[in-house]
N, C-alpha and C. Protein backbone atom coordinates (compact mmCIF):
# COMPACT_ATOMS: atom_id res chain seq x y z
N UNK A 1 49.89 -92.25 -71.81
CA UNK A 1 50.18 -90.86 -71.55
C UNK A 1 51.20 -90.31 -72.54
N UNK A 2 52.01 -91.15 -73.17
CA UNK A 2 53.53 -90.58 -74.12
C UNK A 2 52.70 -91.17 -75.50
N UNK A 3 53.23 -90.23 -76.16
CA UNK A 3 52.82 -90.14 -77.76
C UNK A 3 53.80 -89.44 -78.69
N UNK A 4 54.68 -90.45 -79.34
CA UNK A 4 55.74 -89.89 -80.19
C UNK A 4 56.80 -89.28 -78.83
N UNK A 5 57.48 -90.00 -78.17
CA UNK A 5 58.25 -89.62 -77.09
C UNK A 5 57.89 -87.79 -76.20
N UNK A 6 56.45 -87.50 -76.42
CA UNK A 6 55.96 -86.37 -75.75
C UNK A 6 54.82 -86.88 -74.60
N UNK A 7 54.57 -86.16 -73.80
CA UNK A 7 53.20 -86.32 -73.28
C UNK A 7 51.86 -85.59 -74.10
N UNK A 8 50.96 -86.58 -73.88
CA UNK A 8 49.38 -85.87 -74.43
C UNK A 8 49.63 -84.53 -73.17
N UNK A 9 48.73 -83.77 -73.69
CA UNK A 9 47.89 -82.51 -72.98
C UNK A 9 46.84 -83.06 -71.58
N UNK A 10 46.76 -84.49 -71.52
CA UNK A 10 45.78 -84.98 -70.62
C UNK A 10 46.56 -85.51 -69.62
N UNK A 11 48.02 -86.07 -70.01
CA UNK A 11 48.76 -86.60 -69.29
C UNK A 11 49.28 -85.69 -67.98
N UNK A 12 49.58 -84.52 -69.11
CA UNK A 12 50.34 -83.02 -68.00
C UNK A 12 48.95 -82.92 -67.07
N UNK A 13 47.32 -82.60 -67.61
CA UNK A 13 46.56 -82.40 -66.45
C UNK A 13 46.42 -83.31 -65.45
N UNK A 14 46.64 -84.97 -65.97
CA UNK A 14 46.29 -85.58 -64.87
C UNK A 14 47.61 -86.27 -63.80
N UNK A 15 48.70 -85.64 -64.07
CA UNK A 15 50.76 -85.84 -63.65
C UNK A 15 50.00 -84.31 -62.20
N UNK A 16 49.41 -82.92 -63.25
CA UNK A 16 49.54 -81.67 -62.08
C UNK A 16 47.95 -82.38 -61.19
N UNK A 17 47.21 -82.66 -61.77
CA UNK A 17 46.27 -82.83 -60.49
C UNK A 17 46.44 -84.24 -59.81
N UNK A 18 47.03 -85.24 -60.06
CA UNK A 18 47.06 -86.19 -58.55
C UNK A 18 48.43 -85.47 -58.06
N UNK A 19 49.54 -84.84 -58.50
CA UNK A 19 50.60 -84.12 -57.23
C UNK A 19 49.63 -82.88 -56.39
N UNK A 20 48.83 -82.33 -57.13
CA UNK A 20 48.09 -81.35 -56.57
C UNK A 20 47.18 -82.07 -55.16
N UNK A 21 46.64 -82.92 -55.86
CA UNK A 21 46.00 -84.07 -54.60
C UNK A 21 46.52 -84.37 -53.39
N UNK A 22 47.95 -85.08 -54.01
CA UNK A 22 48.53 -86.08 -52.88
C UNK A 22 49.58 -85.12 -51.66
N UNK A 23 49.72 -83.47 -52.50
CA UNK A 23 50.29 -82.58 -51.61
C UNK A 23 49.09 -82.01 -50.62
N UNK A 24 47.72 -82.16 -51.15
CA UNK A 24 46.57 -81.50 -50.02
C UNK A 24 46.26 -82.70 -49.46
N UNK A 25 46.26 -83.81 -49.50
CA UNK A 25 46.30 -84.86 -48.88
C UNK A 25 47.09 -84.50 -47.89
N UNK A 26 48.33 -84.70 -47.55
CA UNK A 26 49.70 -84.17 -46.70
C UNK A 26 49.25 -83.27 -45.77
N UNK A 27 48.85 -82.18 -46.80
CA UNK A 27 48.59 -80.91 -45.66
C UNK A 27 47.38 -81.59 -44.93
N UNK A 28 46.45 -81.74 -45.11
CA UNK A 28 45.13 -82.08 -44.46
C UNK A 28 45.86 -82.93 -43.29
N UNK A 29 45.74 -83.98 -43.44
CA UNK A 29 46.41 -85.39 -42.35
C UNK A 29 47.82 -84.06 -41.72
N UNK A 30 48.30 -83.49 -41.81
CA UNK A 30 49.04 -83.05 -40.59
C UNK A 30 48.44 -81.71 -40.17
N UNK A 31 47.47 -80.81 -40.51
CA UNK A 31 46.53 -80.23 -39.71
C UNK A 31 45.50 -80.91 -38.89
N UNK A 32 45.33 -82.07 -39.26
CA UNK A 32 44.22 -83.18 -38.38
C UNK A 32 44.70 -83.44 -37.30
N UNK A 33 46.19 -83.58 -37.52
CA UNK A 33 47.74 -84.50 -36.09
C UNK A 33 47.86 -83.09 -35.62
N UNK A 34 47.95 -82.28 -35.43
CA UNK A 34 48.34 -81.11 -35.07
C UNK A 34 46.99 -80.51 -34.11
N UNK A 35 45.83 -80.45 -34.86
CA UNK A 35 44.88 -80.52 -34.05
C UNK A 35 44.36 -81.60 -33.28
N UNK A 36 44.39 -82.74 -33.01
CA UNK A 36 44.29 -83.90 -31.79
C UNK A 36 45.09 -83.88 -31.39
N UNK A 37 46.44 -83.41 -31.45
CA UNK A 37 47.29 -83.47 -30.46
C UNK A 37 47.60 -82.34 -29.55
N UNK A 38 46.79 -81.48 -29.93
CA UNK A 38 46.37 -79.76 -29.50
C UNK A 38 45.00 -80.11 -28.16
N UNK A 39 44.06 -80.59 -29.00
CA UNK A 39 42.62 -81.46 -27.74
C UNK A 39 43.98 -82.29 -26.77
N UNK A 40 44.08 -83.00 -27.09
CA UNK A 40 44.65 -84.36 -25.79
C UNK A 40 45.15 -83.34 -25.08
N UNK A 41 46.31 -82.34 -25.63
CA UNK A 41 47.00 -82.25 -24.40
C UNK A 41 46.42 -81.08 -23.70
N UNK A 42 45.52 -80.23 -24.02
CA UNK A 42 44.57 -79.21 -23.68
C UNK A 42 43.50 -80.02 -22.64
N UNK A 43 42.72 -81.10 -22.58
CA UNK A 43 42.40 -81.76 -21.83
C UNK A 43 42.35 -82.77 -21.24
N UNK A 44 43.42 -83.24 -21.07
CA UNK A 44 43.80 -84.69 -21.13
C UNK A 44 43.15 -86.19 -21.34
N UNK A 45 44.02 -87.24 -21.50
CA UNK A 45 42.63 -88.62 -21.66
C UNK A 45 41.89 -88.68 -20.57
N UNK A 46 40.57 -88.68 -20.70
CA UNK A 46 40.01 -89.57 -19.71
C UNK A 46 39.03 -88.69 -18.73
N UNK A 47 39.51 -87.16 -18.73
CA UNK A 47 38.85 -86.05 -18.05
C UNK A 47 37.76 -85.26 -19.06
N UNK A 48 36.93 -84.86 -18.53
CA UNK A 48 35.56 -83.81 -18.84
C UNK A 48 36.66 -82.35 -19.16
N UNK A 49 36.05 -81.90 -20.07
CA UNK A 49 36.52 -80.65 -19.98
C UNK A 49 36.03 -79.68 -18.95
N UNK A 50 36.51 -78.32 -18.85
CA UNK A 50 36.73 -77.63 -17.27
C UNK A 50 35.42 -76.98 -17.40
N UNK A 51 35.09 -76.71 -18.84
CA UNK A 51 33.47 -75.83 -19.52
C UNK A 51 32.35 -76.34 -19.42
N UNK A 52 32.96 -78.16 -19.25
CA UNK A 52 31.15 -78.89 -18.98
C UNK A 52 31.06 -78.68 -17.31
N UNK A 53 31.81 -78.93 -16.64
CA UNK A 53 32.14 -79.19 -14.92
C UNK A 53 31.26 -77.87 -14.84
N UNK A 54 32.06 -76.62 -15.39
CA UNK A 54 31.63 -75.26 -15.17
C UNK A 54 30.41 -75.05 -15.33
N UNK A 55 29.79 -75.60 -16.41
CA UNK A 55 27.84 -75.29 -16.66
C UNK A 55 27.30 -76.01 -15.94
N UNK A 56 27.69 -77.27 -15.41
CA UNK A 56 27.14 -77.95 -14.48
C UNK A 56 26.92 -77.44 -13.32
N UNK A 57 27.69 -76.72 -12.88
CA UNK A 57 28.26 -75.79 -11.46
C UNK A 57 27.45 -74.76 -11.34
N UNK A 58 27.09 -74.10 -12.24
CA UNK A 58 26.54 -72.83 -13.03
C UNK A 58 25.14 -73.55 -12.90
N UNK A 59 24.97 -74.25 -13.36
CA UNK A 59 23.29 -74.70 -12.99
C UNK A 59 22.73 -75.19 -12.22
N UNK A 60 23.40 -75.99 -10.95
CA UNK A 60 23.10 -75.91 -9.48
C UNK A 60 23.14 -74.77 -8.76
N UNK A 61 23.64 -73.57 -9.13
CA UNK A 61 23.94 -72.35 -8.63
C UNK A 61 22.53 -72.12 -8.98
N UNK A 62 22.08 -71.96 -10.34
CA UNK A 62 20.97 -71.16 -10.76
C UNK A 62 19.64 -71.97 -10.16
N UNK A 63 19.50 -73.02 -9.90
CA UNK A 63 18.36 -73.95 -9.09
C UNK A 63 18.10 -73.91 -8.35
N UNK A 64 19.54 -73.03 -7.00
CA UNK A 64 19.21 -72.91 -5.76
C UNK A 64 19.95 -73.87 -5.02
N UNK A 65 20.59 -75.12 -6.05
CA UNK A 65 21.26 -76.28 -5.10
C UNK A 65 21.86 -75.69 -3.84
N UNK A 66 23.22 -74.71 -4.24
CA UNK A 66 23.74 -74.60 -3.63
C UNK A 66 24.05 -72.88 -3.36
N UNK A 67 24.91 -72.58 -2.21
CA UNK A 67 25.02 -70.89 -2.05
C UNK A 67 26.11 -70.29 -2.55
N UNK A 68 26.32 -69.52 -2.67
CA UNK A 68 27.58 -68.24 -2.98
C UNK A 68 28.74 -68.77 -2.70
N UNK A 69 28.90 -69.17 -1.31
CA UNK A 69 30.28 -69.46 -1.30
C UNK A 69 30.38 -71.04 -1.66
N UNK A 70 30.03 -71.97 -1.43
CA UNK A 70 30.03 -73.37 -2.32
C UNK A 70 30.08 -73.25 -3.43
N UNK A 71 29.58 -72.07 -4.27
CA UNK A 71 29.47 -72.19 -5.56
C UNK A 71 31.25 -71.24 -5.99
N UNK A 72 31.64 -70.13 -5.24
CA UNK A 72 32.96 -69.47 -5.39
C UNK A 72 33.84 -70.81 -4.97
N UNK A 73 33.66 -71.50 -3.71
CA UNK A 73 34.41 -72.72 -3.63
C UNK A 73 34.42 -73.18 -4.62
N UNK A 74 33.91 -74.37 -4.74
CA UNK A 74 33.95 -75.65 -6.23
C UNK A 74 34.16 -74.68 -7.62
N UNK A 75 34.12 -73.56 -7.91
CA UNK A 75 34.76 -72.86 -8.79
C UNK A 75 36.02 -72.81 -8.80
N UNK A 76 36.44 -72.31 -7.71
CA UNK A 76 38.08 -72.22 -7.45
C UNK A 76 38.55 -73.72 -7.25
N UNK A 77 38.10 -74.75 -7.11
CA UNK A 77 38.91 -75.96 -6.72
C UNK A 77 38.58 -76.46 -8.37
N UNK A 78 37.62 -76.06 -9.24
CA UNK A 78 37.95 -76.83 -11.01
C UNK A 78 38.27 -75.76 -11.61
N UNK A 79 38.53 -74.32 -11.22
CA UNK A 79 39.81 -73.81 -11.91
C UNK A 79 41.34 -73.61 -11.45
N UNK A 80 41.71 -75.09 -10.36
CA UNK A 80 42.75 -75.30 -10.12
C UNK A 80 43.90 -74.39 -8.99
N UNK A 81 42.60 -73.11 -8.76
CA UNK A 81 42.89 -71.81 -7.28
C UNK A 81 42.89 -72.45 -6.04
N UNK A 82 42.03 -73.25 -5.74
CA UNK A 82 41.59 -73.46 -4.54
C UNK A 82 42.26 -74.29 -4.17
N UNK A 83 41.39 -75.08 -2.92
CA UNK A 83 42.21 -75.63 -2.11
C UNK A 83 41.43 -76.75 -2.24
N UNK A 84 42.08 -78.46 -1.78
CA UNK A 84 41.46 -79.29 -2.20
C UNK A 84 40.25 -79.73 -1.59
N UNK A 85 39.75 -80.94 -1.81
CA UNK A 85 38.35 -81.65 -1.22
C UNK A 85 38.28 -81.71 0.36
N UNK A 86 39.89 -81.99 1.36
CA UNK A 86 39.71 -82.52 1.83
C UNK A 86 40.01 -81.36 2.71
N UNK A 87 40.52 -80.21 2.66
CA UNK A 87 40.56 -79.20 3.53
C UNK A 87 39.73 -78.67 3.71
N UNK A 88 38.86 -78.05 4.75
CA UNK A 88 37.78 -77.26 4.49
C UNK A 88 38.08 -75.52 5.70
């Protein structure tokens, strides 16, 4: 890369593009951590999200499974309004 105690012209492009790299590297990997750690705590480990429960709910409604108020029930008890399983 040094020639007569200077850098070549190839040296400076390839010194600005791996810092150019290894700084979008950086950014990338902590928009990645920033977003999974945005999911986890938005739905926690181990649970369905509230949107699949909901279409599920939404499509026993539309089949006929179930009626109006079972369906306003189990709505309000997976958007966290209602009251639990065991009260009725």
């Amino acid at each position: 890369m040094y020639w007569n105690d200077h850098m070549a012209p190839w040296g400076w492009f390839a010194m600005s593009f791996t810092t150019l790299l290894l700084w979008g590297l950086i950014a990338a990997a902590a928009v990645l951590l920033v977003r999974g750690l945005k999911r986890d705590r938005a739905t926690g480990p181990g649970t369905p999200s509230t949107t699949e429960a909901e279409a599920l709910l939404a499509g026993r409604y539309a089949r006929g499974e179930i009626d109006d108020e079972e369906y306003a029930r189990r709505l309000a008890v997976l958007r966290g309004h209602g009251t639990g399983p065991t009260s009725r």
